[in-house]
C-alpha atoms as a PDB file:
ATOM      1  CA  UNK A   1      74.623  98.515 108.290  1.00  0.00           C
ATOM      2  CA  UNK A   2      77.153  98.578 105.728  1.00  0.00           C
ATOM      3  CA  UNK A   3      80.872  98.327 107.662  1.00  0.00           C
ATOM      4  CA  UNK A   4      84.116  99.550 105.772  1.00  0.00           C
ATOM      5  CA  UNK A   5      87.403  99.175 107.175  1.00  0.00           C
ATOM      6  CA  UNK A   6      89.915 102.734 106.381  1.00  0.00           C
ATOM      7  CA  UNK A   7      93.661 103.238 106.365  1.00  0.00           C
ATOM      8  CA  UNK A   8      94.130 106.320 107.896  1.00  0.00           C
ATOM      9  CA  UNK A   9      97.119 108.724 108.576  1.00  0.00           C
ATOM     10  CA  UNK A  10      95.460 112.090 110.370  1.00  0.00           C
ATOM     11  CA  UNK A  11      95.670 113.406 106.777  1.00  0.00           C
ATOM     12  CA  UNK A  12      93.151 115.516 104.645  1.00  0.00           C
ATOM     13  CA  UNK A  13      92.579 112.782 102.160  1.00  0.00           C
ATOM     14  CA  UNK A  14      91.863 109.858 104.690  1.00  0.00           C
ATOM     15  CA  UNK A  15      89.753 111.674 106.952  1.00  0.00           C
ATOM     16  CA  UNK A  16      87.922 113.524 104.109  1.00  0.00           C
ATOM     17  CA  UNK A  17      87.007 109.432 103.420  1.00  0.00           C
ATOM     18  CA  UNK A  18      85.249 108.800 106.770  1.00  0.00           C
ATOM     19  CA  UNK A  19      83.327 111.945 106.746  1.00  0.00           C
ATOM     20  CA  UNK A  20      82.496 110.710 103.690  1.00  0.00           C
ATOM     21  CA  UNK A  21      81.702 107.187 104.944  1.00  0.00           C
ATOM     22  CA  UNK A  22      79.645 108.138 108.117  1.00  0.00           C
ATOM     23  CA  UNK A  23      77.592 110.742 106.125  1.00  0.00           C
ATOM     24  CA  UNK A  24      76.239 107.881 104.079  1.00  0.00           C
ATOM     25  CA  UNK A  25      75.473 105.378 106.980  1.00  0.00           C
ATOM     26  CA  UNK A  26      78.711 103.301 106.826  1.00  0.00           C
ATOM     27  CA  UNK A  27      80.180 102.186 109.907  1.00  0.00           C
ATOM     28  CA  UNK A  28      83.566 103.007 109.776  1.00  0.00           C
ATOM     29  CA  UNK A  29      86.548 100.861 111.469  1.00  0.00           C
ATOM     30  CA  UNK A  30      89.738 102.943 111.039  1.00  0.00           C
ATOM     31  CA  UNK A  31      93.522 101.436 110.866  1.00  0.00           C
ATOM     32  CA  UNK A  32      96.369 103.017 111.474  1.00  0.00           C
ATOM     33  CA  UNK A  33      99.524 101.899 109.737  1.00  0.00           C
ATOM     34  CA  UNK A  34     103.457 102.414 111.949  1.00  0.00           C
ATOM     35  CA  UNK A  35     105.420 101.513 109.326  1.00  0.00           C
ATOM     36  CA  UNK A  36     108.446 103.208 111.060  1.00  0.00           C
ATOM     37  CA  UNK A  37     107.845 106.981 109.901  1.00  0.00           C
ATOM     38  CA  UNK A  38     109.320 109.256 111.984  1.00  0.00           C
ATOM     39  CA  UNK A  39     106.419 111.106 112.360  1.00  0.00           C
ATOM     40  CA  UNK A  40     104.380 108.163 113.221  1.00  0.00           C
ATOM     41  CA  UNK A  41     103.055 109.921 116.629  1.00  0.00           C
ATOM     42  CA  UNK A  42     102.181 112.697 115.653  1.00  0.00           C
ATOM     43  CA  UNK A  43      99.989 110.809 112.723  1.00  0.00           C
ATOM     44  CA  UNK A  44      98.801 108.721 115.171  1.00  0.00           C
ATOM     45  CA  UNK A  45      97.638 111.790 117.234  1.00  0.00           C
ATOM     46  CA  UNK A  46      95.519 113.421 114.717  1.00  0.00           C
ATOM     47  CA  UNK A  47      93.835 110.168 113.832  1.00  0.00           C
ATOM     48  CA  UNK A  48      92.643 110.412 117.207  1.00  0.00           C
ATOM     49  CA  UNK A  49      91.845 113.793 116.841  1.00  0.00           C
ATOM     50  CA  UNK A  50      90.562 114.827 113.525  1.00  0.00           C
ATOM     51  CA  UNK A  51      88.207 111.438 112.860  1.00  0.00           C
ATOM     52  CA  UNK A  52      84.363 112.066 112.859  1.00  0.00           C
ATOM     53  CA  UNK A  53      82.853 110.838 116.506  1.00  0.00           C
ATOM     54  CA  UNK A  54      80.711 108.086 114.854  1.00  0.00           C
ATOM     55  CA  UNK A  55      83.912 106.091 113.790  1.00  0.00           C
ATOM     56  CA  UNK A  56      84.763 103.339 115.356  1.00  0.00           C
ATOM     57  CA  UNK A  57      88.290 103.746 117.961  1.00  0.00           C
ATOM     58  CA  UNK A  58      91.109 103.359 115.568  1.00  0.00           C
ATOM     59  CA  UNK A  59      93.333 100.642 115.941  1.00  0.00           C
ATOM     60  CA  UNK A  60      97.114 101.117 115.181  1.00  0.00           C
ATOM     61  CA  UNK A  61      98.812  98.174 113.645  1.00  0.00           C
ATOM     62  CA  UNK A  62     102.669  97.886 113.710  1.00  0.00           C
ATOM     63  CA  UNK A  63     104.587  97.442 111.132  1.00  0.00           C
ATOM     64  CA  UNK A  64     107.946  99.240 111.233  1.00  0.00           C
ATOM     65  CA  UNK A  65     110.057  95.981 110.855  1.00  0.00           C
ATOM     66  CA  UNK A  66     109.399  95.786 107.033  1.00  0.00           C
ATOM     67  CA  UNK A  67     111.115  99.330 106.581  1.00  0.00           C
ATOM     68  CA  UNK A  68     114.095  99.138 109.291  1.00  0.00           C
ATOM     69  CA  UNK A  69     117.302 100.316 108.219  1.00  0.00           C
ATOM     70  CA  UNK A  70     115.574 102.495 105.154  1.00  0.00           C
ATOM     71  CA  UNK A  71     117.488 105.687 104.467  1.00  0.00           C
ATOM     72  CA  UNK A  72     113.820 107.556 103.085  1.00  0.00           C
ATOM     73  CA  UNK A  73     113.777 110.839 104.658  1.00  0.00           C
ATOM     74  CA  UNK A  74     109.889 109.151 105.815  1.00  0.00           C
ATOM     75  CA  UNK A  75     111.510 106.793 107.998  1.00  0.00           C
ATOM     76  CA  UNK A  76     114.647 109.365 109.288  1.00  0.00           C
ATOM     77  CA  UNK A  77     114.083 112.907 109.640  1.00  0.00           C
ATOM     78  CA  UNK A  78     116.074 115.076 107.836  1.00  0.00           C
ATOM     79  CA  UNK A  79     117.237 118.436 110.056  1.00  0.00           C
ATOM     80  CA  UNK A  80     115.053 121.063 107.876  1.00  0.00           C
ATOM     81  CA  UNK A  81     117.617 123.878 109.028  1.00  0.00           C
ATOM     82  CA  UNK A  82     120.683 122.366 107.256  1.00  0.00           C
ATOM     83  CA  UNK A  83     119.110 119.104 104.454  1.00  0.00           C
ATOM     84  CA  UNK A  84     117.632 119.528 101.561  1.00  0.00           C
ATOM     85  CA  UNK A  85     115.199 116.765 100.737  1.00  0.00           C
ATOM     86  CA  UNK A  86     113.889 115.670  97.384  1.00  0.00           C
ATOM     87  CA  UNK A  87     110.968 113.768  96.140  1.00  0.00           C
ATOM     88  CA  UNK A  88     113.105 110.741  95.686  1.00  0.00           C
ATOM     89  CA  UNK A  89     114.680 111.151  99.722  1.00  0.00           C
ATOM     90  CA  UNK A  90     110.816 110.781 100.399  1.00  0.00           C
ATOM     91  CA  UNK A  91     110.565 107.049  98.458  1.00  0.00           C
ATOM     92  CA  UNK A  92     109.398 103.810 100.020  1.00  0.00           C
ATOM     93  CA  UNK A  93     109.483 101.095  97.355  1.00  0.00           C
ATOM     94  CA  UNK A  94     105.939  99.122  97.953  1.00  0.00           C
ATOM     95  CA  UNK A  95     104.701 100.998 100.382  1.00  0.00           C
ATOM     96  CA  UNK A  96     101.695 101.286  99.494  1.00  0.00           C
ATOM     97  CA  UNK A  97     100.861  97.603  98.092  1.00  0.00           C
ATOM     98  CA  UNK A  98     101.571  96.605 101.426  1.00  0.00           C
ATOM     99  CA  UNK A  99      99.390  99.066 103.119  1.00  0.00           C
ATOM    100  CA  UNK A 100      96.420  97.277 100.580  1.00  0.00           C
ATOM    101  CA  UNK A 101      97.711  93.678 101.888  1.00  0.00           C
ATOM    102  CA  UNK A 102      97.620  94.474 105.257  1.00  0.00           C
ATOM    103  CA  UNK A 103      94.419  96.072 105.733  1.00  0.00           C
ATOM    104  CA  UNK A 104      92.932  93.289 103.016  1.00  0.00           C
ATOM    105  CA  UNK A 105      93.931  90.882 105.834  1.00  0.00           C
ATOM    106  CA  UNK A 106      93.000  92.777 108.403  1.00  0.00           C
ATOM    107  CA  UNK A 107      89.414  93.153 106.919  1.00  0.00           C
ATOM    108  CA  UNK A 108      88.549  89.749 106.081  1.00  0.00           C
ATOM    109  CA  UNK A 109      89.660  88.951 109.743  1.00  0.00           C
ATOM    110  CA  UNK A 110      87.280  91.015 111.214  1.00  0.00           C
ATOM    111  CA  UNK A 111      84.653  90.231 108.592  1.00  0.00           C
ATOM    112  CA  UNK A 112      85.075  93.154 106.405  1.00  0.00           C
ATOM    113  CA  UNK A 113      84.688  93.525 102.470  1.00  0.00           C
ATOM    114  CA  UNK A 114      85.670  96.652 101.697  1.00  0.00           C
ATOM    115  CA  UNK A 115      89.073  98.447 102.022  1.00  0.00           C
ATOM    116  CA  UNK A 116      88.978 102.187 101.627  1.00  0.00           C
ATOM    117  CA  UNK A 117      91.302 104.766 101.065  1.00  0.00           C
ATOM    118  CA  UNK A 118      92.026 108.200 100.348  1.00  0.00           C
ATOM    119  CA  UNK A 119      94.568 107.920  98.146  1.00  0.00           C
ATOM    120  CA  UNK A 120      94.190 110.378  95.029  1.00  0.00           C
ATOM    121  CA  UNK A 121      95.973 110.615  91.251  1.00  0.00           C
ATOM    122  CA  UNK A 122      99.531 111.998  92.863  1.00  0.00           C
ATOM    123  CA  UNK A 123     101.521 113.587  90.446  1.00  0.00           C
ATOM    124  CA  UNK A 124     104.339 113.427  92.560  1.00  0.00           C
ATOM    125  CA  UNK A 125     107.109 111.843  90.553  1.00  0.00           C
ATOM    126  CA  UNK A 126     108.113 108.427  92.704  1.00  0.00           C
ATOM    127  CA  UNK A 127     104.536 107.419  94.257  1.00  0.00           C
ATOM    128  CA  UNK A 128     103.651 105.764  90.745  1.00  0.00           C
ATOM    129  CA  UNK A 129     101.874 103.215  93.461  1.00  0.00           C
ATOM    130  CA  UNK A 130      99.306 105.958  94.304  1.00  0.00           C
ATOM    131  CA  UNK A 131      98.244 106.525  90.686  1.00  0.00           C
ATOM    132  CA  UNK A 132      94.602 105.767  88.766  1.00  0.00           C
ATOM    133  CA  UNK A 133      96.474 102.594  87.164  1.00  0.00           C
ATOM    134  CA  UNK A 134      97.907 100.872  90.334  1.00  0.00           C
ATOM    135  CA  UNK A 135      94.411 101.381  91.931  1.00  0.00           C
ATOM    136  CA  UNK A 136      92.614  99.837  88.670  1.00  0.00           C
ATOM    137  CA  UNK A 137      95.150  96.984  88.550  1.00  0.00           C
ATOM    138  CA  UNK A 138      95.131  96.506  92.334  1.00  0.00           C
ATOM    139  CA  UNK A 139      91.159  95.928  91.971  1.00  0.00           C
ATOM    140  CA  UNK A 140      91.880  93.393  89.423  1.00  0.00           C
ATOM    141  CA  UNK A 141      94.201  91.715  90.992  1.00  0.00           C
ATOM    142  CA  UNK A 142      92.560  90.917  94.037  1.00  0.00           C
ATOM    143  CA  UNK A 143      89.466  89.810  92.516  1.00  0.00           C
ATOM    144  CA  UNK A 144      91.438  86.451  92.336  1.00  0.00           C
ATOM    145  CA  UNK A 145      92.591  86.610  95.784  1.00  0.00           C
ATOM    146  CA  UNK A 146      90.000  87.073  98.300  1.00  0.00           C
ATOM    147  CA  UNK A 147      86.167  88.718  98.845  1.00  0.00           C
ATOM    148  CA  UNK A 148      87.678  92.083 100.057  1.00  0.00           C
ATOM    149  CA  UNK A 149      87.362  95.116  97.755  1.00  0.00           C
ATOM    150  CA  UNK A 150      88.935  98.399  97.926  1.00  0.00           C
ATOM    151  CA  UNK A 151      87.665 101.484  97.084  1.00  0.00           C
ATOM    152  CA  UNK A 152      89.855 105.093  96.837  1.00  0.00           C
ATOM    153  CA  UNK A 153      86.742 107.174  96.073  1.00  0.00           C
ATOM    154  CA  UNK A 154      88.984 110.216  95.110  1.00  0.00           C
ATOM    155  CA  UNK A 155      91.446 108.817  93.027  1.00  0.00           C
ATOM    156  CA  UNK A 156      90.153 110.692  90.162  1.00  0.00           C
ATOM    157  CA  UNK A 157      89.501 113.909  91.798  1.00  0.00           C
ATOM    158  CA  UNK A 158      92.161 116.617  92.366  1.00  0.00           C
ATOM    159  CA  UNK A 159      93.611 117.849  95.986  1.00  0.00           C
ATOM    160  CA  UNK A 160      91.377 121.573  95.677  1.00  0.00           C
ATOM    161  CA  UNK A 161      88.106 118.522  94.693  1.00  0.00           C
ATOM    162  CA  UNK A 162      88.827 116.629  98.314  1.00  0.00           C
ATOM    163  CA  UNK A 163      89.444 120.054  99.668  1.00  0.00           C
ATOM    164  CA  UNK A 164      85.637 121.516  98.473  1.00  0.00           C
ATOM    165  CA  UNK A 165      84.237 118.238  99.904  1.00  0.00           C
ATOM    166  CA  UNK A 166      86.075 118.219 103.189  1.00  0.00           C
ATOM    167  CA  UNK A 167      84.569 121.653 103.644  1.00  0.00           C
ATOM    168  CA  UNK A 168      81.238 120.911 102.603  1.00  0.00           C
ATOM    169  CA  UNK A 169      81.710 117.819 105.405  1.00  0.00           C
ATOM    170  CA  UNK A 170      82.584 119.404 107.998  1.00  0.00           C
ATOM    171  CA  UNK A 171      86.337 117.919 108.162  1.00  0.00           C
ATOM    172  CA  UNK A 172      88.300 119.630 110.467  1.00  0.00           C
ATOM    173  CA  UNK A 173      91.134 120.625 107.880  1.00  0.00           C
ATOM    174  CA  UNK A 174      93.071 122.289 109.831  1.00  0.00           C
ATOM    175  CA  UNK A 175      94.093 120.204 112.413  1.00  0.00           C
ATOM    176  CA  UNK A 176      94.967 117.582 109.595  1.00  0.00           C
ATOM    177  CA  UNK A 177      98.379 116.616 109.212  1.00  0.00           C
ATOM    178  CA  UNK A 178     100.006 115.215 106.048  1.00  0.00           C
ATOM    179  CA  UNK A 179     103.618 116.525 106.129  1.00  0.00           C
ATOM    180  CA  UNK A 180     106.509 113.729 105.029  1.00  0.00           C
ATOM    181  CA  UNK A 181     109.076 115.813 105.942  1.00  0.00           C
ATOM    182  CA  UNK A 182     108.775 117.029 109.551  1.00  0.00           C
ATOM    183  CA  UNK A 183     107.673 114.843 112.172  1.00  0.00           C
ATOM    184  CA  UNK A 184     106.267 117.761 114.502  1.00  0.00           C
ATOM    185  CA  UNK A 185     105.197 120.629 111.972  1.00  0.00           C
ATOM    186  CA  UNK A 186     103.957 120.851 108.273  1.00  0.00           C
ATOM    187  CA  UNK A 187     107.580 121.604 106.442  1.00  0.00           C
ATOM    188  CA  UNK A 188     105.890 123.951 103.707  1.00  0.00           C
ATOM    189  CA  UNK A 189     108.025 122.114 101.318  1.00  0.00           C
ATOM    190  CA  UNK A 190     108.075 118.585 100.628  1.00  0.00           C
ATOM    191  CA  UNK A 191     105.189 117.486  97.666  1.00  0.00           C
ATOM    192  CA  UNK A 192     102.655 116.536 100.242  1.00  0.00           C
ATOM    193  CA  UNK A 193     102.457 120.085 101.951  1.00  0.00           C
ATOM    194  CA  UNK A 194     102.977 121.706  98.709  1.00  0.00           C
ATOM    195  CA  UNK A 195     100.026 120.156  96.864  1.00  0.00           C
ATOM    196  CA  UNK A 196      98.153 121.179 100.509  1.00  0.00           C
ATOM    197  CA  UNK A 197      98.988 124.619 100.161  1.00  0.00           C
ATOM    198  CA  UNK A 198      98.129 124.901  96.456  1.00  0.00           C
ATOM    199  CA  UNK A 199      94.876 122.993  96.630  1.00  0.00           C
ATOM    200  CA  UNK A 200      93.702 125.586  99.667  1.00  0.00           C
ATOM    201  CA  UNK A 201      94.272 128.092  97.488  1.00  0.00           C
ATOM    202  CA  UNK A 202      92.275 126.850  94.786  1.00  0.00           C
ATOM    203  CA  UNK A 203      88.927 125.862  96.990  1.00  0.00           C
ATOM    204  CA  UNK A 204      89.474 129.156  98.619  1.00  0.00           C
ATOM    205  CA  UNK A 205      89.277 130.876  94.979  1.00  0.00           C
ATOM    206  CA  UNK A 206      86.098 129.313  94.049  1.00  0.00           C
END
C-alpha cells in the first residue's frame, strides 16, 4: 500500500487532502505542526476531529522554539474587540519552508517518500511561500537533497475547487477550522476566513 505522510492543521485544505488520500488507497500518517500559534489547541483538536477514520493517529510535533518572541498576530492573539489586524500582523517569515523540512525529515525517518500538503495558490499578499512557484522550486530543490517528494495536489485549484471536492468527499467542512486570527472562533475577517467565506459561496452557487 502506498503510505504518504500529511501536514495537517484541522483546516479545509489539509483535510480535504486525506479524504483525498484514503479514497485512493493511500495510507495516510498525519503530522501536526506547534509552531507556537496561539491557536495551536484548538488546531490540534479538529485534527483529531475532522480527519477521515482510516488515517493513521496524528502525531503532533513541537516546534514553537523557532518562533518564540515573534510579534505575528499567529503566534499572539490580538483582542478582536479593540485590534485591528492586517495581512502583514499575520506574517511568519519561512514558515512554511520549515514546515516542508520538518515533515521531509520526519518522512524519511519513518520510511516515507512523499510529503503532502494542502497548500493552494494564496493570493494573500505576504504568504508568497504558499504560491505555485515556491511549490515548483521547492520540488526542485529537493530533488538534490533526499528521496522524499512532496506533493500539494491543489495548488492550482481555487478555495470554491477544494470546496466542490471536500463536498463530493464527504469532508466534514464544517467542523474545519482555519482561522489565523482567533484562537477559539473563526474571526470572519482575517484572509484565511475571508477566502472561506467567499469560496462557500461560490460552491454553494454552482
Amino acid at each position: 500500500m502506498k503510505q504518504a505522510v500529511v501536514m495537517v492543521s484541522g483546516g479545509l485544505d489539509s483535510t480535504t487532502v486525506c479524504y483525498l488520500l484514503v479514497s485512493e488507497g493511500t495510507e495516510v500518517h498525519p503530522i501536526f505542526f506547534d509552531y507556537g500559534q496561539h491557536c495551536a489547541e484548538t488546531e490540534w483538536a479538529k485534527v483529531q476531529e475532522v480527519l477521515p477514520q482510516e488515517a493513521m493517529l496524528p502525531e503532533r510535533l513541537n516546534i514553537s522554539d523557532i518562533f518564540r518572541g515573534s510579534p505575528s498576530r499567529m503566534i499572539v492573539e490580538a483582542d478582536l474587540w479593540k485590534e485591528a489586524v492586517s495581512d502583514d500582523d499575520l506574517y511568519l517569515p519561512y514558515r512554511t519552508m520549515l514546515f516542508f523540512a520538518v515533515a521531509a525529515a520526519r518522512a524519511q525517518t519513518l520510511k516515507i517518500l512523499n510529503v503532502y500538503s494542502g497548500f493552494i495558490n494564496s493570493n494573500h499578499a505576504k504568504e508568497i511561500d504558499c504560491s505555485t512557484a515556491f511549490m515548483n522550486g521547492l520540488e526542485e530543490l529537493s530533488r538534490g537533497v533526499g528521496a522524499v517528494r512532496f506533493h500539494a495536489p491543489f495548488r492550482e485549484k481555487t478555495k470554491a475547487e477544494v470546496v466542490r471536492q471536500a463536498l463530493q468527499l464527504g469532508v466534514p467542512i464544517g467542523r474545519t477550522f482555519s482561522c489565523q486570527a482567533s484562537s477559539s472562533f473563526p474571526c470572519g475577517a482575517c484572509p484565511n476566513c475571508v477566502e472561506r467565506l467567499k469560496a462557500l459561496a461560490e460552491a454553494g452557487n454552482t
